[in-house]
C-alpha atoms as a PDB file:
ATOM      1  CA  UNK A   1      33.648  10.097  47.197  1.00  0.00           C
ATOM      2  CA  UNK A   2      35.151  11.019  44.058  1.00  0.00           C
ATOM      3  CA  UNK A   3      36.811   9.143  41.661  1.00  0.00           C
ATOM      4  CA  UNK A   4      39.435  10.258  38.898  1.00  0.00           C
ATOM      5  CA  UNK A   5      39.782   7.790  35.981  1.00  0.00           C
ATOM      6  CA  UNK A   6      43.000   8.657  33.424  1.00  0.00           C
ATOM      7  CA  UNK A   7      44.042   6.437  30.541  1.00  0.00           C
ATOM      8  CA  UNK A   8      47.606   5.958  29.967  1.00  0.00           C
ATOM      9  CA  UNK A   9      49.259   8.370  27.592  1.00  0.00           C
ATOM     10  CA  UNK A  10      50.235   7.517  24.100  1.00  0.00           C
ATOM     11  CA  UNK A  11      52.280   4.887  22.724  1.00  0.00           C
ATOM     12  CA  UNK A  12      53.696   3.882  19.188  1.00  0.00           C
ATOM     13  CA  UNK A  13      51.589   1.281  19.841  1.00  0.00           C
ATOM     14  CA  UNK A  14      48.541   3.754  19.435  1.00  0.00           C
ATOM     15  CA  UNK A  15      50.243   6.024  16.961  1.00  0.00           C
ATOM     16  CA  UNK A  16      49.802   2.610  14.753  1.00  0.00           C
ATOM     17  CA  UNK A  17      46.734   1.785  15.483  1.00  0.00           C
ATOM     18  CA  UNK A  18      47.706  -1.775  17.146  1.00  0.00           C
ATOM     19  CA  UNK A  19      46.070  -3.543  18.830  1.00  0.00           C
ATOM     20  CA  UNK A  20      48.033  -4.885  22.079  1.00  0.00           C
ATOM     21  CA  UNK A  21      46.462  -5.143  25.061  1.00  0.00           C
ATOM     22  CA  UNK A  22      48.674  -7.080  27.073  1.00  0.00           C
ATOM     23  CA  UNK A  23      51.270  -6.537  24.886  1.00  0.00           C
ATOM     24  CA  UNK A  24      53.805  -4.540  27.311  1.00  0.00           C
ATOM     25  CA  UNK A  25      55.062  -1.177  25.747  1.00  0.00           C
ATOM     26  CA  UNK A  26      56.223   2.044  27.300  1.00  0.00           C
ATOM     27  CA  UNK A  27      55.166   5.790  26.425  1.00  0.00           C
ATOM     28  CA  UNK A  28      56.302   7.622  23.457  1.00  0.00           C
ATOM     29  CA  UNK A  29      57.108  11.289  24.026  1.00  0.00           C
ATOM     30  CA  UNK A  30      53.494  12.074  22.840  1.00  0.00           C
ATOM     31  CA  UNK A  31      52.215   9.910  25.759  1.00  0.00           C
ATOM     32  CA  UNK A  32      55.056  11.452  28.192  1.00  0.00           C
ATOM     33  CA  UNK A  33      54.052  15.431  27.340  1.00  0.00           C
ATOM     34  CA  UNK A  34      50.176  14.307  28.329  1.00  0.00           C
ATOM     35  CA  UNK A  35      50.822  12.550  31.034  1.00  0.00           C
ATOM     36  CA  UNK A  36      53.271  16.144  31.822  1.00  0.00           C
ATOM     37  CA  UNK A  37      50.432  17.955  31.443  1.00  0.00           C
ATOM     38  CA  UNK A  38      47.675  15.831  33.466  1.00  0.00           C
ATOM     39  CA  UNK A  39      50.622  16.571  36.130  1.00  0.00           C
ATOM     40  CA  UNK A  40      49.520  20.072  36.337  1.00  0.00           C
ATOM     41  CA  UNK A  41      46.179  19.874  35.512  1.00  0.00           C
ATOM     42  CA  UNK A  42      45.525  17.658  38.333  1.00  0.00           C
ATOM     43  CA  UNK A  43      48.060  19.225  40.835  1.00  0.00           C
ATOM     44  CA  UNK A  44      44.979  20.056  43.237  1.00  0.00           C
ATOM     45  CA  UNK A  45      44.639  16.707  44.438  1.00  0.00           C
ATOM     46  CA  UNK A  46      46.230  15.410  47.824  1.00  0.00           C
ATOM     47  CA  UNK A  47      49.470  14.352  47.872  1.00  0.00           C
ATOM     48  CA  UNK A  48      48.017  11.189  49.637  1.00  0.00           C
ATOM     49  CA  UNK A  49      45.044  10.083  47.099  1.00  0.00           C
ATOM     50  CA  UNK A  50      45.682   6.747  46.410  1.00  0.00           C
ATOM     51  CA  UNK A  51      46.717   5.657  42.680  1.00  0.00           C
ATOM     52  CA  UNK A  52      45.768   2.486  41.372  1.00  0.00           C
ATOM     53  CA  UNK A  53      47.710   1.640  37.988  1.00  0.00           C
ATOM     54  CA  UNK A  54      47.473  -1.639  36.233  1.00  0.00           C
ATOM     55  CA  UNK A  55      50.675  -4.100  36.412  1.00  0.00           C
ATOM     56  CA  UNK A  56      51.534  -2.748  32.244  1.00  0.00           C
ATOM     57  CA  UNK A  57      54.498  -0.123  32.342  1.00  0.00           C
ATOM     58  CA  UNK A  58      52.488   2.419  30.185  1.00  0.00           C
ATOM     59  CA  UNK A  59      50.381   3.348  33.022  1.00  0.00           C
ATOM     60  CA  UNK A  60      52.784   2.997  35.724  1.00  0.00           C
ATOM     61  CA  UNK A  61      55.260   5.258  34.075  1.00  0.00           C
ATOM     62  CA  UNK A  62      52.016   7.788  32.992  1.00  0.00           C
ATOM     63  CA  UNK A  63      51.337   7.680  37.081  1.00  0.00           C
ATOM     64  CA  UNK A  64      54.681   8.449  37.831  1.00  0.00           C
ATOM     65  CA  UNK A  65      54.730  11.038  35.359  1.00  0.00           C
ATOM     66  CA  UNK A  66      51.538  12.572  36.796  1.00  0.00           C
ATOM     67  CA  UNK A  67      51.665  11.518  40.400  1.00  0.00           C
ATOM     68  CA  UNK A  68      55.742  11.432  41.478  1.00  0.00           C
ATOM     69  CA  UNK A  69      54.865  11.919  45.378  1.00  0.00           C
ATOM     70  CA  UNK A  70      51.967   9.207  45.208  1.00  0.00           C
ATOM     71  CA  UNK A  71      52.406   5.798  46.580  1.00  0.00           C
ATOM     72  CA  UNK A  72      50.922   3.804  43.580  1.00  0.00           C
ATOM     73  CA  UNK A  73      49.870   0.507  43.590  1.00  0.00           C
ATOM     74  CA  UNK A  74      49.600  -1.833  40.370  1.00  0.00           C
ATOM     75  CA  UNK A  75      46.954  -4.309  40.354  1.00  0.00           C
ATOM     76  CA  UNK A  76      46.389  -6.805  38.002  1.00  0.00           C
ATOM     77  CA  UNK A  77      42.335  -6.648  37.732  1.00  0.00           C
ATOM     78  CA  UNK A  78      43.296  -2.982  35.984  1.00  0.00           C
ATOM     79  CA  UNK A  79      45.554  -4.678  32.967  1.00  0.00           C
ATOM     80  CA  UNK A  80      43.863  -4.371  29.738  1.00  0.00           C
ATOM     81  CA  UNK A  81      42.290  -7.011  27.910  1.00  0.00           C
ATOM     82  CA  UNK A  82      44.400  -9.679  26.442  1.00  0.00           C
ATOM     83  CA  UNK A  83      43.785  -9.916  22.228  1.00  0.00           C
ATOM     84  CA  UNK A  84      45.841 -13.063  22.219  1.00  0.00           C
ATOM     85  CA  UNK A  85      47.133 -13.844  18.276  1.00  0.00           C
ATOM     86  CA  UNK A  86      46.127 -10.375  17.487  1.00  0.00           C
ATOM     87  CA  UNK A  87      48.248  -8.724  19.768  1.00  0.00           C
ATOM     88  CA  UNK A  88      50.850  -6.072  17.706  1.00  0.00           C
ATOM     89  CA  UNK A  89      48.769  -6.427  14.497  1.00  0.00           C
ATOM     90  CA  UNK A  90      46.807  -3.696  12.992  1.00  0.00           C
ATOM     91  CA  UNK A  91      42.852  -4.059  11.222  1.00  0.00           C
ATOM     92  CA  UNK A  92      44.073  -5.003   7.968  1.00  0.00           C
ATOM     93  CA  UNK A  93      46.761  -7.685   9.190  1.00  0.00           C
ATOM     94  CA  UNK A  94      44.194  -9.217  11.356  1.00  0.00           C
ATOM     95  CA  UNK A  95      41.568  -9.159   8.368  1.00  0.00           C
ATOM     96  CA  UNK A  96      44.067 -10.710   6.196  1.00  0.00           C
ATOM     97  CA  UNK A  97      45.318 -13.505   8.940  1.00  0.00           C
ATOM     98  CA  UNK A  98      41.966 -13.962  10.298  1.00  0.00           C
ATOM     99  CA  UNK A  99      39.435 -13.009   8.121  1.00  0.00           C
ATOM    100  CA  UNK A 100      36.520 -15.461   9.524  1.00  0.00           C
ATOM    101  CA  UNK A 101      37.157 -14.546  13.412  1.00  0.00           C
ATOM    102  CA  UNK A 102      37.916 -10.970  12.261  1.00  0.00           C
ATOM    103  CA  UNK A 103      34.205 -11.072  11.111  1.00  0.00           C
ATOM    104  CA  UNK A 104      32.567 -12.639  13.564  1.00  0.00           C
ATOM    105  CA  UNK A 105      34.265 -10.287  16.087  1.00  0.00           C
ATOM    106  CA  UNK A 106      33.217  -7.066  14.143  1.00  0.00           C
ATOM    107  CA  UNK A 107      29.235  -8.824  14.424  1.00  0.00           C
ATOM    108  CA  UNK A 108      29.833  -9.401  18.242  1.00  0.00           C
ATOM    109  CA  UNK A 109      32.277  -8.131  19.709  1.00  0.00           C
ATOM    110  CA  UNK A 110      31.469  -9.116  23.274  1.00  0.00           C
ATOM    111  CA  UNK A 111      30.660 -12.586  22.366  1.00  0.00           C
ATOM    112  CA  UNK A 112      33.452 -13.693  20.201  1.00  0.00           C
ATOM    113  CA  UNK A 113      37.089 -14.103  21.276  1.00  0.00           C
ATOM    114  CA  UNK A 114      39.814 -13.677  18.971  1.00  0.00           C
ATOM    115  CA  UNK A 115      42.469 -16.937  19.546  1.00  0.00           C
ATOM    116  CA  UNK A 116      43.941 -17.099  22.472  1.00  0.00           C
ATOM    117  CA  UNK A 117      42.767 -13.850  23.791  1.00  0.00           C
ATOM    118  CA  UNK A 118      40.856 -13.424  27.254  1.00  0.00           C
ATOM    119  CA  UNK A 119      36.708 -13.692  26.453  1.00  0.00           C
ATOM    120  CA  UNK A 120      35.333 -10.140  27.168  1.00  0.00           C
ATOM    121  CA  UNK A 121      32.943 -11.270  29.819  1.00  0.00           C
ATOM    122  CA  UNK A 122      35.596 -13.079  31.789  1.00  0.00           C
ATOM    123  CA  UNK A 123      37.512  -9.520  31.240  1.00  0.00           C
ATOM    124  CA  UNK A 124      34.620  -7.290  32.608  1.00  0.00           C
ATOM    125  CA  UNK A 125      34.401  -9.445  35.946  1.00  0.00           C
ATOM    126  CA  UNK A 126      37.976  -9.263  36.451  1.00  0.00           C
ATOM    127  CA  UNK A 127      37.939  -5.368  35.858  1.00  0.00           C
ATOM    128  CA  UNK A 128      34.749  -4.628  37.888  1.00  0.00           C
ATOM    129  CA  UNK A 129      35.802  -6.833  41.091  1.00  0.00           C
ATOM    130  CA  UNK A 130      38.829  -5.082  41.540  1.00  0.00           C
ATOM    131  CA  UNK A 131      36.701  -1.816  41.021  1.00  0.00           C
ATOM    132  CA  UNK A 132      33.908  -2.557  43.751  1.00  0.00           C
ATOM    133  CA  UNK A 133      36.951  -3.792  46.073  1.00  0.00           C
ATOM    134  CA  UNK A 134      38.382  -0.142  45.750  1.00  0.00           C
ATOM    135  CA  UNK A 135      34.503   1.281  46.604  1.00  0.00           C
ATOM    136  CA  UNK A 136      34.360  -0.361  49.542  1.00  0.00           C
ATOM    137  CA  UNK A 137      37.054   1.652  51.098  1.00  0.00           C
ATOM    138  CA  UNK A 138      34.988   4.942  50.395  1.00  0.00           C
ATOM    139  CA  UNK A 139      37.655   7.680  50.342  1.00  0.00           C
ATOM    140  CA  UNK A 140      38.461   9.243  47.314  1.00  0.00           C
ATOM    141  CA  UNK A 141      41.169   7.334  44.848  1.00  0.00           C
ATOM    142  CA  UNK A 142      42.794   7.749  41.212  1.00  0.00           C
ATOM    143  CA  UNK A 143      42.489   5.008  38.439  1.00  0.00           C
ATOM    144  CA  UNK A 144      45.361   4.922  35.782  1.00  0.00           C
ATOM    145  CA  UNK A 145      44.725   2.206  33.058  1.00  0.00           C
ATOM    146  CA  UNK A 146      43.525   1.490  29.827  1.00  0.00           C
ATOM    147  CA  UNK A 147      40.736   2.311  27.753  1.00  0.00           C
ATOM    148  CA  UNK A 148      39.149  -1.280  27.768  1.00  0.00           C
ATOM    149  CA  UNK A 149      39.287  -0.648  30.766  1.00  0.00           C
ATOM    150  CA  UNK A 150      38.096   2.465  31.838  1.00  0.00           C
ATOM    151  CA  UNK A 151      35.032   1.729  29.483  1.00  0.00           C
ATOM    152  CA  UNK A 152      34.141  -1.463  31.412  1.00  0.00           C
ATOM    153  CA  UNK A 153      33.994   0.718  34.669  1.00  0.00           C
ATOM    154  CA  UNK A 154      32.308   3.926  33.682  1.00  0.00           C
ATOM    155  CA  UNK A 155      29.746   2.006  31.591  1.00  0.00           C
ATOM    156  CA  UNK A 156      28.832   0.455  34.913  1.00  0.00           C
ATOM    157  CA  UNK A 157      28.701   3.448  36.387  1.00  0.00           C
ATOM    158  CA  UNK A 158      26.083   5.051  33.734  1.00  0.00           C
ATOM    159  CA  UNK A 159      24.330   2.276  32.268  1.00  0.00           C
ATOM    160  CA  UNK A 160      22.096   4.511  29.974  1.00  0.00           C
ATOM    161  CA  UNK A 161      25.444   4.214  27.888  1.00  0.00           C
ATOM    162  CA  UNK A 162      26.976   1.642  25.918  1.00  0.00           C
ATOM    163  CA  UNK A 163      30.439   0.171  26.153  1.00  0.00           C
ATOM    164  CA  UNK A 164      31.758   2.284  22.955  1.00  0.00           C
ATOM    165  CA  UNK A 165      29.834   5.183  23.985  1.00  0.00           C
ATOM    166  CA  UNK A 166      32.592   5.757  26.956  1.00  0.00           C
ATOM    167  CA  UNK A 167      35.567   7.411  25.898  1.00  0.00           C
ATOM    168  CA  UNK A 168      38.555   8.622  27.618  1.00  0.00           C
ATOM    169  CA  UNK A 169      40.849  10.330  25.782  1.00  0.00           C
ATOM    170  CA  UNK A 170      44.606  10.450  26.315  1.00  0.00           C
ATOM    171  CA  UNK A 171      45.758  13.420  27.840  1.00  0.00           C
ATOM    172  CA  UNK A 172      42.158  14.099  29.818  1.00  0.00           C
ATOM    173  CA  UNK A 173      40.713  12.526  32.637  1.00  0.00           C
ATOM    174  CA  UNK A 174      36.971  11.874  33.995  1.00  0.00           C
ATOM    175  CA  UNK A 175      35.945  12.422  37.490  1.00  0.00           C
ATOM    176  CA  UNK A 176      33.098  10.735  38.800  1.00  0.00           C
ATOM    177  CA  UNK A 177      31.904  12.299  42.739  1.00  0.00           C
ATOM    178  CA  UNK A 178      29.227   8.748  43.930  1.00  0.00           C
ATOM    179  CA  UNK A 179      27.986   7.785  47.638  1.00  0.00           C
ATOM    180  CA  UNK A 180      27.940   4.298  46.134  1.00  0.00           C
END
């Protein structure tokens, strides 16, 4: 079984360097040309691979972009992680606003929670039951989402790395072929 894992394509969002994980924004041109070009790249695949997208318009509209014949389906254990008061704010405006939880977060990341943002382990469940509900149909399948995301999964899937050791870059994609 193979499975093809694609972050969405650029935003302004990520031009900025924002962070806004639910925060619901569309692709820039940028995002539109790589999502353009994962079209041909990954014009092998059968026209009936299912697409799984989260329910944010970035990566539906970078599966459309890539996948136009593809039935996609959006689910909501795919949506990136919530940053709650930090959403749409850079490093330095989150420093300056929050510059106690901005600390603690930067010394543990996976235990602190910014305010009002979804806790990270409450984030990794939701991402990795929707994942092993997907396995369990064993056929081959396409993942369009985030890089929170993505990380959460392929860390899982090679747990000799860690979380910010997975990257996915915009514009590429990651295949993984498992029995699992």
């Amino acid at each position: 079984m193979k499975i093809y894992f694609i972050r969405h394509g650029e935003t302004d969002y990520n031009n900025r360097g924002l962070f806004y994980g639910s925060t619901d924004v569309s692709l820039n041109q940028t995002g539109i040309n790589q999502a353009l070009a994962l079209h041909k790249k990954l014009a092998f695949l059968s026209a009936d691979i299912p697409v799984y997208t989260s329910e944010l318009v970035r990566t539906k509209e970078t599966a459309q972009l890539i996948f136009p014949a593809q039935e996609k389906t959006a689910l909501a254990g795919f949506n990136e992680k919530s940053f709650g008061l930090w959403e749409g704010m850079d490093a330095n405006q989150i420093e300056a606003r929050y510059p106690v939880e901005w600390q603690s977060w930067l010394d543990d990341p996976f235990e602190i929670t910014p305010p009002e943002a979804e806790p990270f382990f409450d984030f990794r469940l939701r991402v990795l039951t929707e994942f092993e509900k997907l396995l369990r149909k064993r056929q081959d399948f396409v993942i369009v989402s985030h890089l929170g995301v993505l990380r959460v999964i392929l860390q899982a899937c090679n747990p000799g790395k860690t979380f910010w050791e997975v990257d996915v870059p915009q514009g590429e994609y990651q295949v993984i072929d498992t029995d699992l």
